[in-house]
Protein backbone atom coordinates (compact mmCIF):
# COMPACT_ATOMS: atom_id res chain seq x y z
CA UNK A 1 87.10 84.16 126.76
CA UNK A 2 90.54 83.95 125.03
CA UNK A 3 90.26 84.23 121.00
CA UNK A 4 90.92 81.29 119.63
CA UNK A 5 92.82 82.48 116.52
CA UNK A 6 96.16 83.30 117.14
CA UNK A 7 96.27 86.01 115.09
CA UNK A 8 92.91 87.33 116.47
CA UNK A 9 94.76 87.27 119.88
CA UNK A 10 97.90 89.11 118.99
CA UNK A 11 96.13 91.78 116.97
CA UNK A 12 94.00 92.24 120.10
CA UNK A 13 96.80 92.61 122.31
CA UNK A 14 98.64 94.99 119.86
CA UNK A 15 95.22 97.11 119.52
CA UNK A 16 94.90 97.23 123.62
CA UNK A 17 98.73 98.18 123.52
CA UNK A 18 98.07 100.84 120.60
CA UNK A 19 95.01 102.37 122.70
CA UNK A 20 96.28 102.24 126.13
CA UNK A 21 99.71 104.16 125.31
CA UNK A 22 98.56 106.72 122.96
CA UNK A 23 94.78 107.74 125.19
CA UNK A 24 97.23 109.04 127.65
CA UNK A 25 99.69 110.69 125.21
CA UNK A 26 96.85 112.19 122.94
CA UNK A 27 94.90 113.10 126.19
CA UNK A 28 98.35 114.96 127.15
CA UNK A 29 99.02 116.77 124.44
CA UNK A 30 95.43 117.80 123.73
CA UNK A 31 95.51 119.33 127.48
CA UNK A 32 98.65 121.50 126.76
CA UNK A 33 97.10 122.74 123.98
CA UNK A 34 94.18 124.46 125.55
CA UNK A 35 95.81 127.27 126.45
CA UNK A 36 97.01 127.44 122.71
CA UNK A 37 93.51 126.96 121.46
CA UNK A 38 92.43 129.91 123.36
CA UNK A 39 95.30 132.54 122.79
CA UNK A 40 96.34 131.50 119.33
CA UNK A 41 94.35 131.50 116.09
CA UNK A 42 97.00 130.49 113.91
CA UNK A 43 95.80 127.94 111.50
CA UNK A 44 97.78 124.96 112.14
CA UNK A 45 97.06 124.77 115.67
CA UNK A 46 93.28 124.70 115.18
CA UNK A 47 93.96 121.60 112.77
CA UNK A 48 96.49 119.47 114.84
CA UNK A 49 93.62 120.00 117.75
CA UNK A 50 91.22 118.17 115.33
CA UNK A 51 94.13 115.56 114.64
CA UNK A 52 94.39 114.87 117.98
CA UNK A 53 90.48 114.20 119.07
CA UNK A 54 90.38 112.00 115.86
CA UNK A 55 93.52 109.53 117.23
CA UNK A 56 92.10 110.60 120.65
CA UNK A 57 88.51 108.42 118.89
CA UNK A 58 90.65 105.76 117.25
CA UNK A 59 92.50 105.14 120.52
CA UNK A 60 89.06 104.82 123.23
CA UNK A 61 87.59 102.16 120.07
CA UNK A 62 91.19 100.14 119.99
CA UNK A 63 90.16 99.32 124.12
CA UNK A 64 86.68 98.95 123.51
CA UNK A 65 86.82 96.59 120.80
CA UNK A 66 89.22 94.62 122.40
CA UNK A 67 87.79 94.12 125.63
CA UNK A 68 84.73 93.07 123.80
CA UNK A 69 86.81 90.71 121.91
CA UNK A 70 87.98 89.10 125.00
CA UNK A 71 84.53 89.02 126.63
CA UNK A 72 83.44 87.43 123.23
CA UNK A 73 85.57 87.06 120.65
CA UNK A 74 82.15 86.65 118.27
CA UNK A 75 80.58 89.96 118.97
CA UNK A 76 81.32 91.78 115.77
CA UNK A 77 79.30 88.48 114.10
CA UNK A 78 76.94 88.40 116.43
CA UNK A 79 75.54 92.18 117.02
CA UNK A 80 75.86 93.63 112.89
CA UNK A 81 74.34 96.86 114.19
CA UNK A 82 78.10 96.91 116.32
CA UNK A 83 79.67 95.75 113.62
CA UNK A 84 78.65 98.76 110.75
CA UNK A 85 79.16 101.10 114.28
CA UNK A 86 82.77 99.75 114.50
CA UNK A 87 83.17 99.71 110.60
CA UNK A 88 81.87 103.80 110.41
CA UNK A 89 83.68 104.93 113.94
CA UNK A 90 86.90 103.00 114.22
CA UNK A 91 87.42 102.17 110.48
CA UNK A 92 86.76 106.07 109.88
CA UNK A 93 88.89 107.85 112.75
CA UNK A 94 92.12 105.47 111.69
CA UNK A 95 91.92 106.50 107.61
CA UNK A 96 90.47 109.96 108.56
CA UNK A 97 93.82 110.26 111.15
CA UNK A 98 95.97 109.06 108.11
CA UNK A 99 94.10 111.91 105.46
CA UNK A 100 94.28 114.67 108.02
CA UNK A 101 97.86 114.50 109.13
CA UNK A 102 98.43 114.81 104.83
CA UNK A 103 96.50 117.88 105.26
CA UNK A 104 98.56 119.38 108.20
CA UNK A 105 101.58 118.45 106.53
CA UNK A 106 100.67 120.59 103.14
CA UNK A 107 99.56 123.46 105.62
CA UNK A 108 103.32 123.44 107.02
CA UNK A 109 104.14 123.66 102.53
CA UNK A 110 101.93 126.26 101.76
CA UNK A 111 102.89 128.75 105.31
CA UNK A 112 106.94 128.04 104.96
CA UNK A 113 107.64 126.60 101.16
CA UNK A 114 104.87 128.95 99.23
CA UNK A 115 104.78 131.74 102.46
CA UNK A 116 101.14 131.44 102.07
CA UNK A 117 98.52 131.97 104.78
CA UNK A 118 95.04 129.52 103.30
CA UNK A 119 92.06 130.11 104.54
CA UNK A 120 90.43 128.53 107.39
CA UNK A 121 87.42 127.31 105.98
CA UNK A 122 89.68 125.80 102.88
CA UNK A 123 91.39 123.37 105.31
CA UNK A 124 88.52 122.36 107.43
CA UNK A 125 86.50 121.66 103.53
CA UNK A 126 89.13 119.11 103.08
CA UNK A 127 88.74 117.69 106.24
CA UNK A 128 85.25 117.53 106.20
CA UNK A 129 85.09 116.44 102.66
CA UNK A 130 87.31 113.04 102.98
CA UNK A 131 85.62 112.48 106.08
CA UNK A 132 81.85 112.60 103.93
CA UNK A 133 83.46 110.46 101.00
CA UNK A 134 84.39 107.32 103.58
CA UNK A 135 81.07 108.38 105.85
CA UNK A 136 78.62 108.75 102.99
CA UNK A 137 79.66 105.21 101.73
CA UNK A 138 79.22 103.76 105.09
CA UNK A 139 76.03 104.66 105.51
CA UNK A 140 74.55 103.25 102.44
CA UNK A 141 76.87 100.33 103.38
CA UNK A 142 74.86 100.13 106.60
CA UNK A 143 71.14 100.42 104.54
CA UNK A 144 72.43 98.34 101.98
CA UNK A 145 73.42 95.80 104.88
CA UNK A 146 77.14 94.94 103.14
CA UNK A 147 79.29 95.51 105.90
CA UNK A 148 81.16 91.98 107.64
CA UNK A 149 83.95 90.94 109.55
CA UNK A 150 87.25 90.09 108.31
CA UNK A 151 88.38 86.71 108.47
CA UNK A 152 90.02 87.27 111.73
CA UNK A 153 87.05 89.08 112.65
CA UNK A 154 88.73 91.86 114.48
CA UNK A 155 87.45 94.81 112.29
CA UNK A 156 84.60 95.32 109.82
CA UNK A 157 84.57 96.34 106.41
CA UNK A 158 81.95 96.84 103.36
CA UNK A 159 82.28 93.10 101.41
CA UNK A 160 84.81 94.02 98.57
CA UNK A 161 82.53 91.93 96.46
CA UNK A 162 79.75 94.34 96.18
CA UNK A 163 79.85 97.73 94.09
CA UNK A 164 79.85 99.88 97.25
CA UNK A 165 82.60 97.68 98.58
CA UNK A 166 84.67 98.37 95.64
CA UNK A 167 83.77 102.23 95.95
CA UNK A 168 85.06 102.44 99.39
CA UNK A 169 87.72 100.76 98.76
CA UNK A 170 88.89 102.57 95.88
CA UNK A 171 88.15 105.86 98.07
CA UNK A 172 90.40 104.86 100.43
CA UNK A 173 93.18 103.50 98.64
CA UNK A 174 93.33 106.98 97.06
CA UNK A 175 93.38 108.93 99.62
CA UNK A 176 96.07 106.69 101.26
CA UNK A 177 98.20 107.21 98.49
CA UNK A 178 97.68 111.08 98.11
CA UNK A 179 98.58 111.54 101.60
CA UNK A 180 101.73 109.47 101.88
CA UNK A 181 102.53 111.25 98.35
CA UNK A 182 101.33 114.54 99.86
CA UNK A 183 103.93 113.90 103.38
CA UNK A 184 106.49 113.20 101.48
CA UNK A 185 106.16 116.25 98.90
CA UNK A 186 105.46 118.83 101.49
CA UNK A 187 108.56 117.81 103.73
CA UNK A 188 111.41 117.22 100.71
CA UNK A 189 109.79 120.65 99.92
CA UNK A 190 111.01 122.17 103.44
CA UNK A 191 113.93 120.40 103.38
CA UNK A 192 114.90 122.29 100.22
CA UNK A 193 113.77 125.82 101.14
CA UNK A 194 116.09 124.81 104.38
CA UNK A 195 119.13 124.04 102.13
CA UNK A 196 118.77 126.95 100.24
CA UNK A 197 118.24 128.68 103.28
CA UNK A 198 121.74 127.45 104.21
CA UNK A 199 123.47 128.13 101.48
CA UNK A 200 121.99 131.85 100.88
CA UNK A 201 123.07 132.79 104.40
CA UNK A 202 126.68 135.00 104.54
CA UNK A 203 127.97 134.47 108.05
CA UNK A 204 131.48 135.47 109.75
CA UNK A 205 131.18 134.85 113.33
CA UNK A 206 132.25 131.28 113.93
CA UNK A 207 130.19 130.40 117.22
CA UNK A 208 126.66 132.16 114.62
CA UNK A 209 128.09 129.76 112.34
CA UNK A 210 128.04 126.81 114.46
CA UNK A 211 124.42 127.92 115.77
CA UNK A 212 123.30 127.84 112.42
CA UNK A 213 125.03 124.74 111.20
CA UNK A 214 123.49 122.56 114.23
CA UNK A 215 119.97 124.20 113.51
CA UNK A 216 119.61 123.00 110.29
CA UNK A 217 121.18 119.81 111.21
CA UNK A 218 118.17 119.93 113.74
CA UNK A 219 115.71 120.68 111.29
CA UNK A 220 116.85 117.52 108.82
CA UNK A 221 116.75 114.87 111.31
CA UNK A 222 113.07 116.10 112.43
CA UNK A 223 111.93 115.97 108.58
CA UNK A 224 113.92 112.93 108.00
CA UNK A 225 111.88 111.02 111.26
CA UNK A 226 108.74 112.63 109.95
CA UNK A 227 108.67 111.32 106.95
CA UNK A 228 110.25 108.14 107.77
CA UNK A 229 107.47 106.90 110.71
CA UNK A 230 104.69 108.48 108.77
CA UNK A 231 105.82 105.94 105.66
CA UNK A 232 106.78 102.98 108.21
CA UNK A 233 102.42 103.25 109.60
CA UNK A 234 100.97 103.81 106.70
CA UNK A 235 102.54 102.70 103.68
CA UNK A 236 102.06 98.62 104.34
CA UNK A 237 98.22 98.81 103.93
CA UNK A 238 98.60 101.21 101.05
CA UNK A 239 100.53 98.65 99.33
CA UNK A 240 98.26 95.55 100.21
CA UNK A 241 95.39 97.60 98.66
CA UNK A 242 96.81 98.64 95.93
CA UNK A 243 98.13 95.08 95.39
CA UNK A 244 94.76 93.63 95.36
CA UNK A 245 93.29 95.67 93.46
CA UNK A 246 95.94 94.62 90.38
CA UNK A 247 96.03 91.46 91.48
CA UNK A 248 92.66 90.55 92.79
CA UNK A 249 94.38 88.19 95.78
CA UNK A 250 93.53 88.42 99.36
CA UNK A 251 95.62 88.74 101.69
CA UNK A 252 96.87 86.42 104.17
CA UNK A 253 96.39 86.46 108.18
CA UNK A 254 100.04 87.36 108.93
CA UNK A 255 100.30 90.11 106.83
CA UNK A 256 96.72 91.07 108.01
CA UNK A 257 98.14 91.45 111.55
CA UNK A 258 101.53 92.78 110.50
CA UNK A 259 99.29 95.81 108.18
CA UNK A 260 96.88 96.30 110.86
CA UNK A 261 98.43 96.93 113.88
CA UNK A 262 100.67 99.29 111.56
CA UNK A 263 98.17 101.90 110.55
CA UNK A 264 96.81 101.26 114.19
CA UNK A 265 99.74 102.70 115.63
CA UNK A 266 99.36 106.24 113.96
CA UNK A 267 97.69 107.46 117.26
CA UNK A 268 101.08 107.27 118.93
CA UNK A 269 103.04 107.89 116.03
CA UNK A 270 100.53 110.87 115.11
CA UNK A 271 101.35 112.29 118.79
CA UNK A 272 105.44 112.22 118.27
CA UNK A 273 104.96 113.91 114.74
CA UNK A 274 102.45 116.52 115.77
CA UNK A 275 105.11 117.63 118.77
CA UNK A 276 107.76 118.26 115.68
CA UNK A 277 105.49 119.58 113.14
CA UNK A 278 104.24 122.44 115.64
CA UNK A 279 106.64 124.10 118.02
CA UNK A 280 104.12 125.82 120.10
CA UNK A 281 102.77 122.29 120.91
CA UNK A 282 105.64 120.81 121.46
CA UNK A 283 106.95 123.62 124.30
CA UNK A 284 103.72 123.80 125.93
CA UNK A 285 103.58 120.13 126.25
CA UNK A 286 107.82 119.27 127.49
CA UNK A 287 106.56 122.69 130.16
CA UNK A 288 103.50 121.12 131.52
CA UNK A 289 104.67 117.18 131.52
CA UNK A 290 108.50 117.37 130.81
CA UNK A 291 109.64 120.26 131.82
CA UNK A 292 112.03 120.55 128.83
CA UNK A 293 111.47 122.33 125.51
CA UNK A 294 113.12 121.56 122.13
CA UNK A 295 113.03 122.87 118.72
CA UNK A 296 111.29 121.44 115.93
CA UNK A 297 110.84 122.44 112.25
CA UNK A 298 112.73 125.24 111.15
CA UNK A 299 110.86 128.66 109.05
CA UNK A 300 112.70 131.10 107.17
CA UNK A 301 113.56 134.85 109.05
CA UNK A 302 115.20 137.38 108.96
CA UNK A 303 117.10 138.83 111.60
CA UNK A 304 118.23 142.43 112.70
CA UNK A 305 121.70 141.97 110.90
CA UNK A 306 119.81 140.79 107.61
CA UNK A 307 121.03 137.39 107.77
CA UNK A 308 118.52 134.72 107.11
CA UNK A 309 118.13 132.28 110.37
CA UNK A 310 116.27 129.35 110.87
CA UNK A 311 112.45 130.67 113.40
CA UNK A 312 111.04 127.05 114.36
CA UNK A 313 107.65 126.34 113.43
């Protein structure tokens, strides 16, 4: 059965686009990175793995709640116990995807801005503490009984009417904003250390030069598109949230759809940025599938002839 809401049936098929494309990418990348897992203990590794089984999560609910949707487009009404599973599993892994990549991002500040090697345990607290603010919530959501469909009734939410409605939200519209704030912080922050980088180095050789030069041209256009698509997903819903919350309006189907399948989309979007934030990831995975490897985010060296080059991340 077809949804009869035409915005219920183009969400769908954007959600069964969203999940079909990036299960394969994730599923991909995640492979490659096996080997990594095993050989390498470095610190941002371990946390782009956990990235990945999170969009990995997001993208296996995106088919399953659409092919319920099409089988009955009522189901989220109909079964509430599905409905608080959908709201704690598929509401969670897409905001939890959003947080996490924030966290991997101020990793990449604190190892190449700061040259600062954080604990382990200090980035998987984080992790796991966002994760327990949203879960925590849910789950008294769930007791409480205060989680219901949207209007389009696509996803599930806690009812923004009650108090732990307004709690969640509040949580999340937070941490949304941290984390775009956090992106866009850590990455101006690299691009700087790179420009300084550039203008600190004392070169004579014209073809070093030109090396150099078309490095750290390199390096800005793979901060620029990391920053850019992170913004482009996530930044819509931010600003719906934080617009009703000053303004108390709802908003309407369209923009619904338009904010939806947005934040949706980080799985794929996630998979593009993780390749440029990490270079190990991004070689082992162009060996195995592409058979091509490229250089992503630059980190300050020093060579053998003292002059500071550009050692990709």
């Amino acid at each position: 059965m077809i949804p009869d809401n035409p915005y219920t049936l183009a969400l769908d098929i954007v959600n069964l686009f969203i999940g079909a494309v990036g299960l394969p990418i994730t599923l991909l990348i995640g492979i490659s990175m096996l080997p990594l897992l095993k050989s390498n203990q470095t610190t941002n590794i371990r946390l782009v793995f956990v990235v990945l089984i999170i969009d990995l999560v997001t993208c296996v609910t995106l088919i399953l709640e659409t092919i319920a949707s099409f089988i009955r487009p009522d189901y989220l009404t109909a079964y509430p116990a599905l409905c608080n599973l959908a709201h704690l599993v598929a509401g969670g892994s897409t905001f939890c995807s959003i947080w996490f990549l924030a966290i991997v991002s101020f990793e990449r500040y604190c190892h190449i801005v700061l040259e600062k090697r954080v604990k382990n345990f200090v980035w998987y607290g984080l992790m796991t503490l966002v994760s327990l603010m949203y879960i925590g919530v849910s789950i008294y959501s769930m007791i409480a009984n205060s989680i219901k469909t949207n209007l389009l009734g696509v996803y599930c939410f806690v009812s923004a009417e009650l108090t732990e409605g307004k709690v969640l939200f509040y949580i999340v519209t937070i941490l949304n904003l941290t984390s775009i704030l956090t992106v866009i912080f850590s990455y101006v922050s690299i691009a700087l250390v790179t420009l300084k980088m550039k203008k600190r180095a004392k070169m004579t050789n014209p073809e070093q030069i030109k090396d150099f030069n078309n490095a750290i041209t390199v390096a800005f256009l793979k901060i620029f598109v990391i920053v850019v698509f992170y913004l482009i997903t996530n930044c819509c819903e931010t600003y719906l949230q934080i617009y009703e919350i000053i303004t108390g309006n709802t908003r309407s189907d369209l923009v619904d759809v338009i904010s939806t399948s947005l934040i949706n989309s980080n799985p794929i979007v996630n998979s593009i940025l993780l390749l440029l934030i990490n270079k190990e990831v991004g070689v082992r995975f162009y060996d195995k599938f592409l058979y091509k490897e490229i250089e992503l985010v630059p980190q300050i060296t020093t060579g053998n002839n003292g002059v500071n080059t550009p050692r990709y991340i």
